[in-house]
C-alpha atoms as a PDB file:
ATOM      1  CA  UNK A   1     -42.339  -9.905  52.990  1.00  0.00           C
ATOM      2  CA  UNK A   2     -41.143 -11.315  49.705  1.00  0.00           C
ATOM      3  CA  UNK A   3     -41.520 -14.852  49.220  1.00  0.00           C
ATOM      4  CA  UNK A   4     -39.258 -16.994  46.943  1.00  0.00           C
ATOM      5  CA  UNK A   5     -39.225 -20.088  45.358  1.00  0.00           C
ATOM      6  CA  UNK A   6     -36.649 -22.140  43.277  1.00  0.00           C
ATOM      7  CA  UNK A   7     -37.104 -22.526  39.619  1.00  0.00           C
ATOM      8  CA  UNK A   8     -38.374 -25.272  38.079  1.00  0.00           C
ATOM      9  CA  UNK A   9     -36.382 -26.569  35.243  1.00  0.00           C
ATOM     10  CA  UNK A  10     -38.663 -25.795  31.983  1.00  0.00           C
ATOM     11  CA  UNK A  11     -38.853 -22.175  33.393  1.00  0.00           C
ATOM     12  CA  UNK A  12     -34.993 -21.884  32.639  1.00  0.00           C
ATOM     13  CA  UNK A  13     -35.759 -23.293  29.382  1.00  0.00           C
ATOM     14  CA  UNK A  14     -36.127 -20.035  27.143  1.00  0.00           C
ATOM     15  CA  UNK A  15     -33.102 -19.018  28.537  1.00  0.00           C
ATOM     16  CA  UNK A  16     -31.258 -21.862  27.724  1.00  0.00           C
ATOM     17  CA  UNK A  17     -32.558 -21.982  24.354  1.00  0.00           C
ATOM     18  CA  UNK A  18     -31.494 -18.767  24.016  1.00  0.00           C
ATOM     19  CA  UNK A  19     -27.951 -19.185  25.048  1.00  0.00           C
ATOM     20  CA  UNK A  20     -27.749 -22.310  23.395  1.00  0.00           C
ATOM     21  CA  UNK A  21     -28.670 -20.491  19.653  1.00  0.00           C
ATOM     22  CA  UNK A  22     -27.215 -18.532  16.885  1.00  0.00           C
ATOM     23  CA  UNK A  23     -28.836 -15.315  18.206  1.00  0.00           C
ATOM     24  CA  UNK A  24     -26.552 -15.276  21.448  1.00  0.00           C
ATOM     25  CA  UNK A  25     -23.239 -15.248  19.375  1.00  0.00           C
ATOM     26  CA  UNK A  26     -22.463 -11.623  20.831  1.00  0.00           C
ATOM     27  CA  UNK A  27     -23.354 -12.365  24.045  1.00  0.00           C
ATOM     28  CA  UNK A  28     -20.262 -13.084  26.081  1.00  0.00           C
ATOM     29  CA  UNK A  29     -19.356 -12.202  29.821  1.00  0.00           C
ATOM     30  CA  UNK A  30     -23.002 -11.563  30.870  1.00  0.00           C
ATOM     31  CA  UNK A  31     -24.942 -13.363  33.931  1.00  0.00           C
ATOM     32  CA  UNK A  32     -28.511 -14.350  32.445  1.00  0.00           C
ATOM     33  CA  UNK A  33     -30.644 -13.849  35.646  1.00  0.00           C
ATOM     34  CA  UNK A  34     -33.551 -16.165  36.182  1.00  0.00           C
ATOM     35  CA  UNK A  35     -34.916 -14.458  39.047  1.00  0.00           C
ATOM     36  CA  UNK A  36     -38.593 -13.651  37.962  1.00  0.00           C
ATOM     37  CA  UNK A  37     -37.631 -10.015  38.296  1.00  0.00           C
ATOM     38  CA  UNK A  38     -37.222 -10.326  41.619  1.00  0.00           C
ATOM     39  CA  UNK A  39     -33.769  -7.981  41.638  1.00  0.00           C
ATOM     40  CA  UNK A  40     -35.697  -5.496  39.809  1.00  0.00           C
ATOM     41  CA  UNK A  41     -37.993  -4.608  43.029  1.00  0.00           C
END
């Protein structure tokens, strides 16, 4: 059984960081998922 949680808010922060920053300036058209890898199992 996997067991899943919501987020907390300064998990997501990297990623909005990220987003939010020069170094995502080719990024367009892309869903940024949060999951904790849990659609990689």
């Amino acid at each position: 059984m996997i067991r899943t949680r919501l987020g907390l808010p300064k998990e997501l922060i990297g990623a909005a960081v990220f987003l939010a920053s020069d170094a995502s300036e080719l990024v367009t058209g892309h869903t940024v998922m949060c999951d904790d890898g849990y659609l990689a199992v």
